[in-house]
C-alpha atoms as a PDB file:
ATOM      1  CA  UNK A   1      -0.639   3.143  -0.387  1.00  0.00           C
ATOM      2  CA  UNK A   2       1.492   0.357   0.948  1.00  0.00           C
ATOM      3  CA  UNK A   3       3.211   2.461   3.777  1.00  0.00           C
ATOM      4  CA  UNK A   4       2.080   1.173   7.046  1.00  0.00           C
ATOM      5  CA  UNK A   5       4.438   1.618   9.353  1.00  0.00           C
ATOM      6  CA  UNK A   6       5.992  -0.776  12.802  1.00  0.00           C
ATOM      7  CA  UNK A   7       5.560   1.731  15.084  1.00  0.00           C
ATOM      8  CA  UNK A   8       6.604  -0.517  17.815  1.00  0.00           C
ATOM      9  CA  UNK A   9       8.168  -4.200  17.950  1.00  0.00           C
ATOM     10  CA  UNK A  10       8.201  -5.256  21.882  1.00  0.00           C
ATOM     11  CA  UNK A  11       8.480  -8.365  23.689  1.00  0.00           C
ATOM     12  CA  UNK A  12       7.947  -8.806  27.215  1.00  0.00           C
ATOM     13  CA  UNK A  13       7.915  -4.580  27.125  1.00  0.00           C
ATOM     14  CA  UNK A  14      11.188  -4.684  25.804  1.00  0.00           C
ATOM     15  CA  UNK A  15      11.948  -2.484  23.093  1.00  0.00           C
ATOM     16  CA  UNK A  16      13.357  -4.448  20.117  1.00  0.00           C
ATOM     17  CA  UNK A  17      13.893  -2.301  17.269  1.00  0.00           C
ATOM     18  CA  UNK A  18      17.385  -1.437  18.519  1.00  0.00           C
ATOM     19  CA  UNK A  19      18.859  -5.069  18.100  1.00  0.00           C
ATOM     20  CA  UNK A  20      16.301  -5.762  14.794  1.00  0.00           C
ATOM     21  CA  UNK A  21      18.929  -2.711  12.993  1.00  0.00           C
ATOM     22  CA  UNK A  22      21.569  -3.758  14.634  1.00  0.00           C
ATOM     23  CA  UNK A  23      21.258  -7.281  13.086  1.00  0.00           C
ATOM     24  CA  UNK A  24      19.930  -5.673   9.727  1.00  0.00           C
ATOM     25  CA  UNK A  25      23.005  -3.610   9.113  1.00  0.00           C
ATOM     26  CA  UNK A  26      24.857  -6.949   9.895  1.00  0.00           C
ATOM     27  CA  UNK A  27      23.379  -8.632   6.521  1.00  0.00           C
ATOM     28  CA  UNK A  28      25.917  -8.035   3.462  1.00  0.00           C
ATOM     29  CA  UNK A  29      24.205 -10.556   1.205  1.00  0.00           C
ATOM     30  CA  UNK A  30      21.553  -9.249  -0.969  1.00  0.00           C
ATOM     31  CA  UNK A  31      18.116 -10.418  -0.227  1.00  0.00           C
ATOM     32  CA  UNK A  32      14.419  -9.249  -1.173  1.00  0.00           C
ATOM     33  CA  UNK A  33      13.918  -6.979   2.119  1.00  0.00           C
ATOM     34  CA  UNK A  34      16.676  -4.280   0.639  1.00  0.00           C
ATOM     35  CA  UNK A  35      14.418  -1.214   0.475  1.00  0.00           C
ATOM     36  CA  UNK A  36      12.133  -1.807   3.587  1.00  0.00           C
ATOM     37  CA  UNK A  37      15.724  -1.718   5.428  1.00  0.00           C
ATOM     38  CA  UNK A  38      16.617   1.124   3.689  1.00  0.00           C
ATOM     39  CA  UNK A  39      13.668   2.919   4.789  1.00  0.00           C
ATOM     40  CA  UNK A  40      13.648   1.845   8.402  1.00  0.00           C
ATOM     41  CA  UNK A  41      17.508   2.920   8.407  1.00  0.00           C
ATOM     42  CA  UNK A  42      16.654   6.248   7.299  1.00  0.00           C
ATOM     43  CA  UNK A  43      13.016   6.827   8.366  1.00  0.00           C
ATOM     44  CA  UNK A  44      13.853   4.519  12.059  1.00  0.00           C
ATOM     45  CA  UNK A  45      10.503   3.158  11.388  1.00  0.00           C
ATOM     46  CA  UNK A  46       9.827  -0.809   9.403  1.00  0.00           C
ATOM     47  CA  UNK A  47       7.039  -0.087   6.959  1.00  0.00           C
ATOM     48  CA  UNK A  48       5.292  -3.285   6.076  1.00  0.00           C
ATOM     49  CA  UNK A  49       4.460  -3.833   1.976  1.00  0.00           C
ATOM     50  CA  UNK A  50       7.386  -5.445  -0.343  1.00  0.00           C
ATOM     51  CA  UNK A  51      10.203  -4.142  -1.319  1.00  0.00           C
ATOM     52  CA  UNK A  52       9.401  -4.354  -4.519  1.00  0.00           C
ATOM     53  CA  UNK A  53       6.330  -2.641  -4.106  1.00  0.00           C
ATOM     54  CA  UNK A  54       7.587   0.376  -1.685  1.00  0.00           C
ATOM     55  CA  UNK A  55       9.501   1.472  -4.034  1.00  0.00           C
ATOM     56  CA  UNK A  56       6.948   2.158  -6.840  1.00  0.00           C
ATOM     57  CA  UNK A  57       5.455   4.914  -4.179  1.00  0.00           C
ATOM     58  CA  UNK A  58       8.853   6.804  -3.248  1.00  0.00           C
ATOM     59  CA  UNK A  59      11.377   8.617  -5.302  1.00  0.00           C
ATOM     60  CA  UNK A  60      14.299   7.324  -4.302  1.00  0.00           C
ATOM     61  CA  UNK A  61      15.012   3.563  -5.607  1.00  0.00           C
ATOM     62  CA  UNK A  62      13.536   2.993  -9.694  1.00  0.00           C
ATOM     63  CA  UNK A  63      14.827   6.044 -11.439  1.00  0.00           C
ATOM     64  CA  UNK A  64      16.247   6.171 -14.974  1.00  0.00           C
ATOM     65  CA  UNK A  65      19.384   8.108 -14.418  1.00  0.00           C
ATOM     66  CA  UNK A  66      20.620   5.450 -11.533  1.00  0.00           C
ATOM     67  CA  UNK A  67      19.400   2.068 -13.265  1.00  0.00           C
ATOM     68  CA  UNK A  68      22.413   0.600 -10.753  1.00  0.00           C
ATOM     69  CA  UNK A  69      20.118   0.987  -7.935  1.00  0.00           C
ATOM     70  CA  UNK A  70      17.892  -1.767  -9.510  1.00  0.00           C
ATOM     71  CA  UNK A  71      20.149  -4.193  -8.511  1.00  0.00           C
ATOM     72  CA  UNK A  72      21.913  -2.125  -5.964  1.00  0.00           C
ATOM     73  CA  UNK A  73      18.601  -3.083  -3.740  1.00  0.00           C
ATOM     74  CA  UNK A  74      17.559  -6.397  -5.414  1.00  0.00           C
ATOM     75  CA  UNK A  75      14.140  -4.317  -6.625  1.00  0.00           C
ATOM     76  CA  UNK A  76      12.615  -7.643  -8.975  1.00  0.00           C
ATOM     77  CA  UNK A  77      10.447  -5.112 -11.326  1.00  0.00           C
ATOM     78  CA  UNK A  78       8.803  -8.118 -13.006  1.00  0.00           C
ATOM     79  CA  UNK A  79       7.532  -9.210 -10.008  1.00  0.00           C
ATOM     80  CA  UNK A  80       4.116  -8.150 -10.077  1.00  0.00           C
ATOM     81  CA  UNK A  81       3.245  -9.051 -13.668  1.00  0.00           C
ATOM     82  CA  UNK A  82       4.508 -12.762 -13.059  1.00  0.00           C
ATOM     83  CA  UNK A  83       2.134 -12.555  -9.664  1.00  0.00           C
ATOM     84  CA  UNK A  84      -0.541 -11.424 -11.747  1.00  0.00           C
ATOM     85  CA  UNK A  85       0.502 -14.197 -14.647  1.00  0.00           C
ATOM     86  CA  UNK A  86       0.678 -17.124 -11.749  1.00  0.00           C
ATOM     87  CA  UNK A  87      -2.799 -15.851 -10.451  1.00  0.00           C
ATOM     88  CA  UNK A  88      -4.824 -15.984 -13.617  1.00  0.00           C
ATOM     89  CA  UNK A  89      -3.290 -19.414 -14.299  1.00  0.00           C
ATOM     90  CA  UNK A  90      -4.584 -20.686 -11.001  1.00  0.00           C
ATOM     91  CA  UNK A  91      -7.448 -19.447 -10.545  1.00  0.00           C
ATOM     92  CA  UNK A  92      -8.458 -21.286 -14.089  1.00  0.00           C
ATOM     93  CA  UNK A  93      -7.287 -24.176 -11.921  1.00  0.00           C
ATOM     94  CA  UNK A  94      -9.532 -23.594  -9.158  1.00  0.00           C
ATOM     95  CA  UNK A  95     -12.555 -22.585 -11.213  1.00  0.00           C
ATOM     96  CA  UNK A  96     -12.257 -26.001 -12.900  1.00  0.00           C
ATOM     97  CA  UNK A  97     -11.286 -27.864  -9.031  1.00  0.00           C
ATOM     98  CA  UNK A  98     -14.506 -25.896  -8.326  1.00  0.00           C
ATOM     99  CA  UNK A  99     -17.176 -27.111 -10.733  1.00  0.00           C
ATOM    100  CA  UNK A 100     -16.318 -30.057 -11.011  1.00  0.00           C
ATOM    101  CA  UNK A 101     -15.801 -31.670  -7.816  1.00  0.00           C
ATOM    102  CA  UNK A 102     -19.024 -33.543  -6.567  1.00  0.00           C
ATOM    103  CA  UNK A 103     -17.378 -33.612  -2.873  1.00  0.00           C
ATOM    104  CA  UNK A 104     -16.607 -30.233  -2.434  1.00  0.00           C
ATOM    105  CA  UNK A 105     -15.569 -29.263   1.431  1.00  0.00           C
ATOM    106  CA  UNK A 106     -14.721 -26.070   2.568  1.00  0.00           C
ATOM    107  CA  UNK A 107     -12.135 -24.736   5.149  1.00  0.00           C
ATOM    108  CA  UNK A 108     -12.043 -21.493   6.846  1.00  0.00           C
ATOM    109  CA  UNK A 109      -9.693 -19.212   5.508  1.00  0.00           C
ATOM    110  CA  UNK A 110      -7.268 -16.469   7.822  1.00  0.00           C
ATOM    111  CA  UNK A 111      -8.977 -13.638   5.612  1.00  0.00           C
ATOM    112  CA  UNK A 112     -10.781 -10.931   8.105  1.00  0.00           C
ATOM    113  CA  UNK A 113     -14.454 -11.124   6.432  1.00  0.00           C
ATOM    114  CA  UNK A 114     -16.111 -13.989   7.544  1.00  0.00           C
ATOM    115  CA  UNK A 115     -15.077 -13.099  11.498  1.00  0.00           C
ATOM    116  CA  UNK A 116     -15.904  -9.691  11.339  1.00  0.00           C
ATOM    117  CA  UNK A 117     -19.288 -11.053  10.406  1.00  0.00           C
ATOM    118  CA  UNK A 118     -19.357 -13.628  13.192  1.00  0.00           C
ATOM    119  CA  UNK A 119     -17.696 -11.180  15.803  1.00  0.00           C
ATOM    120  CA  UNK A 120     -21.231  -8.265  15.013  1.00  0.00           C
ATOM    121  CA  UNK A 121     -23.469 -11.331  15.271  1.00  0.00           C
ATOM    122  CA  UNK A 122     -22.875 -13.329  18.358  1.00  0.00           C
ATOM    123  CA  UNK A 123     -21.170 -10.113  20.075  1.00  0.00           C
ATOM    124  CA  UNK A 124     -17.859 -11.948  20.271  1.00  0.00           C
ATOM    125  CA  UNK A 125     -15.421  -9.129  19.936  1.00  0.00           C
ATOM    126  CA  UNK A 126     -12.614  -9.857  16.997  1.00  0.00           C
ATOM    127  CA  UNK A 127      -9.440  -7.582  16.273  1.00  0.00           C
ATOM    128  CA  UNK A 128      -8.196  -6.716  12.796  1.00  0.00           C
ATOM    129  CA  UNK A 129      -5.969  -4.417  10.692  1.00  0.00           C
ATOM    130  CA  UNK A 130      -9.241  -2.075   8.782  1.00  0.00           C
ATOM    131  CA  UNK A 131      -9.415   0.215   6.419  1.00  0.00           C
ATOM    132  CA  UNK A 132     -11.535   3.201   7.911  1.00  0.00           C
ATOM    133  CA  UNK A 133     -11.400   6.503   7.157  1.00  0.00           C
ATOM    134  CA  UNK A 134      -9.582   9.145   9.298  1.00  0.00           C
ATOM    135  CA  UNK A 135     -11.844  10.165  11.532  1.00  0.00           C
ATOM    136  CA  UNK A 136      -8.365  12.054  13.314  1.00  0.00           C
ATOM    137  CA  UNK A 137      -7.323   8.304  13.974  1.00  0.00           C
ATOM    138  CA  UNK A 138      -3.802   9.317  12.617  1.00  0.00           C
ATOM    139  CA  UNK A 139      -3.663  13.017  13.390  1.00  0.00           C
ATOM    140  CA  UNK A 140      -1.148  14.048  11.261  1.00  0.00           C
ATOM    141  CA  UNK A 141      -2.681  12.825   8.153  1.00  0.00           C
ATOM    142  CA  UNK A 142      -5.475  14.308   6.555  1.00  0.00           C
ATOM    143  CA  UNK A 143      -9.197  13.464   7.868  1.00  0.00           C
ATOM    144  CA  UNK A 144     -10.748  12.716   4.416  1.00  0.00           C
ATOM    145  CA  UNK A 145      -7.602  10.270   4.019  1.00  0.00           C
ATOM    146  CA  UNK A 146      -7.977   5.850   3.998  1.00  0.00           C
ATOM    147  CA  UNK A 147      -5.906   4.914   7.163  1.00  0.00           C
ATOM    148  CA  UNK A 148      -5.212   1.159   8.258  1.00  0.00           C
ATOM    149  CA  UNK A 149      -5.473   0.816  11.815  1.00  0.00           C
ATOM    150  CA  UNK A 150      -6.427  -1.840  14.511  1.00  0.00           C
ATOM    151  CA  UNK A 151     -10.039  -2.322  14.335  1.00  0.00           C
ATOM    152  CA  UNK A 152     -12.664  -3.827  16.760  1.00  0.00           C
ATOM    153  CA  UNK A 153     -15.751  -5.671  15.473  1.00  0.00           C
ATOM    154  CA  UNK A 154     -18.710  -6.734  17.759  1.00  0.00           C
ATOM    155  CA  UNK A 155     -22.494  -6.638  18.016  1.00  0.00           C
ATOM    156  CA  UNK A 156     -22.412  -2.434  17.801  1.00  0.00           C
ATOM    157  CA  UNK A 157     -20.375  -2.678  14.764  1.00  0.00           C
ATOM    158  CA  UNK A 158     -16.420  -1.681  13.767  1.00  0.00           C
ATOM    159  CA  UNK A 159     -15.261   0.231  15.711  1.00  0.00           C
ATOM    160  CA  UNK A 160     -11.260   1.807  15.131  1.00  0.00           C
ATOM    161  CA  UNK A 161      -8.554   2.058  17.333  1.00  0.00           C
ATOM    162  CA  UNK A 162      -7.592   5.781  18.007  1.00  0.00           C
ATOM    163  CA  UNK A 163      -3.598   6.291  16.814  1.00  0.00           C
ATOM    164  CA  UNK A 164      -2.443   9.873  17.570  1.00  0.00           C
ATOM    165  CA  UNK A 165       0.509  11.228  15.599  1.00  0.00           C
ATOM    166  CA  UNK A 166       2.474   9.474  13.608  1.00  0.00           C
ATOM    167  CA  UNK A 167       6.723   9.875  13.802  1.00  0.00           C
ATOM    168  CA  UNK A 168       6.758  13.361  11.558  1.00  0.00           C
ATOM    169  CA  UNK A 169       9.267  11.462   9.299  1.00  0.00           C
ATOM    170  CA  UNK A 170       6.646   8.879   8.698  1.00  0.00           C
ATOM    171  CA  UNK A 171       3.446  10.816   8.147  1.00  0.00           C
ATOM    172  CA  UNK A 172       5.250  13.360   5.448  1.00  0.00           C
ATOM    173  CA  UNK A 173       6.389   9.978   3.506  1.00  0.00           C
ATOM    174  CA  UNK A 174       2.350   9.263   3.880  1.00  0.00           C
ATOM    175  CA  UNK A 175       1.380  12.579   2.699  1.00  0.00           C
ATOM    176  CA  UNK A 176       3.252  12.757  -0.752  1.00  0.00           C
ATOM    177  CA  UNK A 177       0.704   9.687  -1.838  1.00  0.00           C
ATOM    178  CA  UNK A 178      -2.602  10.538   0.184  1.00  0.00           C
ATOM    179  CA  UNK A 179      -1.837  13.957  -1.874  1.00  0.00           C
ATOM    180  CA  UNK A 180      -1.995  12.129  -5.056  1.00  0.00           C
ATOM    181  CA  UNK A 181      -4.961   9.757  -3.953  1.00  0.00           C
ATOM    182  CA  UNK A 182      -7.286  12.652  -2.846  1.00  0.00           C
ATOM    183  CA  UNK A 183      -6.919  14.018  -6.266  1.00  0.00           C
ATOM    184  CA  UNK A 184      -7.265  11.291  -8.362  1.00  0.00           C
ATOM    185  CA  UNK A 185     -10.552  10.589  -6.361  1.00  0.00           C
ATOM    186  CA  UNK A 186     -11.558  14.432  -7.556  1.00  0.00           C
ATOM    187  CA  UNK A 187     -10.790  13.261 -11.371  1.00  0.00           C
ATOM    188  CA  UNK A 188     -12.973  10.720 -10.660  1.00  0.00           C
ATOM    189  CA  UNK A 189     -15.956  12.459  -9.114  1.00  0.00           C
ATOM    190  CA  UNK A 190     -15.997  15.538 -11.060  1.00  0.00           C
ATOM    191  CA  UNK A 191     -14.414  14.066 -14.308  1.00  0.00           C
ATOM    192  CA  UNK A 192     -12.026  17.012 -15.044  1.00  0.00           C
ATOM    193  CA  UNK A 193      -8.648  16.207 -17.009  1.00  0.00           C
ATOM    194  CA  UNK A 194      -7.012  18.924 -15.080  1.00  0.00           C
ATOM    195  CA  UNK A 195      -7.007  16.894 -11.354  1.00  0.00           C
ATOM    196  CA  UNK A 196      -5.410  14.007 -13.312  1.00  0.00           C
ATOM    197  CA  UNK A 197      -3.158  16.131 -14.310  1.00  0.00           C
ATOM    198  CA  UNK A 198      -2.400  17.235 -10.856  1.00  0.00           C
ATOM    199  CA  UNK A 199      -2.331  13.850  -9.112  1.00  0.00           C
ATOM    200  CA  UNK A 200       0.218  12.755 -11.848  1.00  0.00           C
ATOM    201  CA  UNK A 201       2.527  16.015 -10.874  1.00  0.00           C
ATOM    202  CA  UNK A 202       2.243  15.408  -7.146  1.00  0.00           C
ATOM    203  CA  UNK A 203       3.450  11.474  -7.853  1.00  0.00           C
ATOM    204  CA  UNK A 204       6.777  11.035  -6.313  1.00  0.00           C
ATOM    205  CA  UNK A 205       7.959   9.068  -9.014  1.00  0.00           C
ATOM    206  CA  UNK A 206       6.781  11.440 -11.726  1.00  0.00           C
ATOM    207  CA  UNK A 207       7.951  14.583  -9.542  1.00  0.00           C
ATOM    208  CA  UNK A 208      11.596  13.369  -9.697  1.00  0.00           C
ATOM    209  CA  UNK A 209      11.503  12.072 -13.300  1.00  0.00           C
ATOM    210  CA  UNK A 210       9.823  14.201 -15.839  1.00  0.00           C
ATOM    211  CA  UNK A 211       8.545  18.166 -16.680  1.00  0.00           C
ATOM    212  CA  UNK A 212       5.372  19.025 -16.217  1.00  0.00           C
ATOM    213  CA  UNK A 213       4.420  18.677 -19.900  1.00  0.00           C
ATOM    214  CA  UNK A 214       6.096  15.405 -19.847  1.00  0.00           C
ATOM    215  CA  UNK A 215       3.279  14.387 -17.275  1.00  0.00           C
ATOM    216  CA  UNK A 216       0.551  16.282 -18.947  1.00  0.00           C
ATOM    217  CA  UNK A 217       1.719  14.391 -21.933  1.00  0.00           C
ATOM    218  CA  UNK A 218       1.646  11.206 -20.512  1.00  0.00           C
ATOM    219  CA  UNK A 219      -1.633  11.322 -18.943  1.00  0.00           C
ATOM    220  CA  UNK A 220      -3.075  12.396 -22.208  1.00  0.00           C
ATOM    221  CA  UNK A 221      -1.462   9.127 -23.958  1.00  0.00           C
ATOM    222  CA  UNK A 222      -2.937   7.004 -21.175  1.00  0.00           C
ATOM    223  CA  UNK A 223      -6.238   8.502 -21.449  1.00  0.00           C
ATOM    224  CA  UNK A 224      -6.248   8.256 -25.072  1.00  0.00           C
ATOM    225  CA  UNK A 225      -4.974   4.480 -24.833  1.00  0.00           C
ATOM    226  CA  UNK A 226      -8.123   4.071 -22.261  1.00  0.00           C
ATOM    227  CA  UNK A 227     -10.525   5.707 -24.593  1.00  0.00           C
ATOM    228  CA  UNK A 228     -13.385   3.256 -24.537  1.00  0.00           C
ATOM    229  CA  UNK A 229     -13.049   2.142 -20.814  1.00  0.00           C
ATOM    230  CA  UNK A 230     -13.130   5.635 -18.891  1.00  0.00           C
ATOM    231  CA  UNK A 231     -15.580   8.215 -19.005  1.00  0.00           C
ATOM    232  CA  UNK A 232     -15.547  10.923 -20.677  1.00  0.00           C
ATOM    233  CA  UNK A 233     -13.143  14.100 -19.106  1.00  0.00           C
ATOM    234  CA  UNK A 234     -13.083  17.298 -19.734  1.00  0.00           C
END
């Protein structure tokens, strides 16, 4: 789930969230930051994904009896299908930059991989944002939950960075979507309708949108629409 959170912003030990909202509530012009600074004014914490994409995991901005708020917080709902369009279309670029270029070169990327490698084999410690589970990392999220903390890779391995307790505010916006991971990864494991059912009703978005038979109905329709690609459920 894309709600990592700022927990600080210093410089030179100075605290800088303080003038960061200060200038935020300044801005009257719309611009494609609206819900992360709606969040951080009501949560007091910056939480890093899109805005676009924040708002698919909360109730609060794409709901079908306030379509205003759409444009209320610039929310571009096409966004990630033209990403996805613009991605396929280059990436037949590159595969035909690829194969056919006799004078190929290559340049390291910023992408973590091939330094975490480097950083276990010549012991040269490197620091990254990981995905590890929560060993009590964050310990106000569930243990058998993905977290995204500061990680340290060397010659004994990756190794995480121990958090503490997230801002209560923070870790119960957390919670309503490790709730619905944890039992979607149940459907998945034990492949019984009933925990897709369950992860659907603990969705924030379905929560404040439909019945429970609406949901039950819809993930029967997707399942049915999937029939071919998923295993079997019962």
């Amino acid at each position: 789930t894309p709600q990592a959170w700022l927990l600080e912003v210093t410089k030179d030990g100075d605290d800088l969230y303080p003038e960061i909202k200060r200038r935020c509530a300044a801005i009257t012009e719309k611009h494609d930051d609206m819900v992360r600074l709606e969040i951080m004014k009501r949560f007091g914490y910056y939480v890093t994904e899109s805005s676009e994409h924040s708002s698919e995991y909360m109730p609060y901005f794409i709901k079908d009896k306030y379509p205003e708020l759409i444009d209320r917080f610039n929310i571009p709902l096409d966004e990630y299908p033209r990403r996805c369009e613009n991605q396929i279309a280059r990436w037949e670029k590159q595969r035909d930059e690829l194969t056919r270029n006799p004078n190929l070169t290559h340049t390291r990327s910023n992408e973590y991989a091939s330094r975490i490698m480097e950083a276990m084999e010549i012991n040269e410690p490197y620091k990254f944002g990981g995905n590890v589970l929560n060993t009590g990392l964050i310990t106000n999220l569930p243990q058998d939950a993905c977290v995204e903390v500061a990680c340290f890779a060397d010659a004994s391995g990756v190794t995480p960075a121990f958090v503490g307790a997230l801002p209560e505010q923070c870790a119960a916006m957390n919670r309503t979507n490790i709730n619905v991971q944890l039992l979607t990864i149940l459907a998945a494991v034990t492949l019984k309708k009933d925990y897709i059912y369950q992860a659907a009703m603990m969705d924030p978005h379905c929560q404040s949108e439909l019945s429970i038979d609406d949901i039950v109905a819809m993930c029967d329709d997707l399942i049915e629409a999937h029939r071919g690609w998923l295993p079997e459920y019962h």
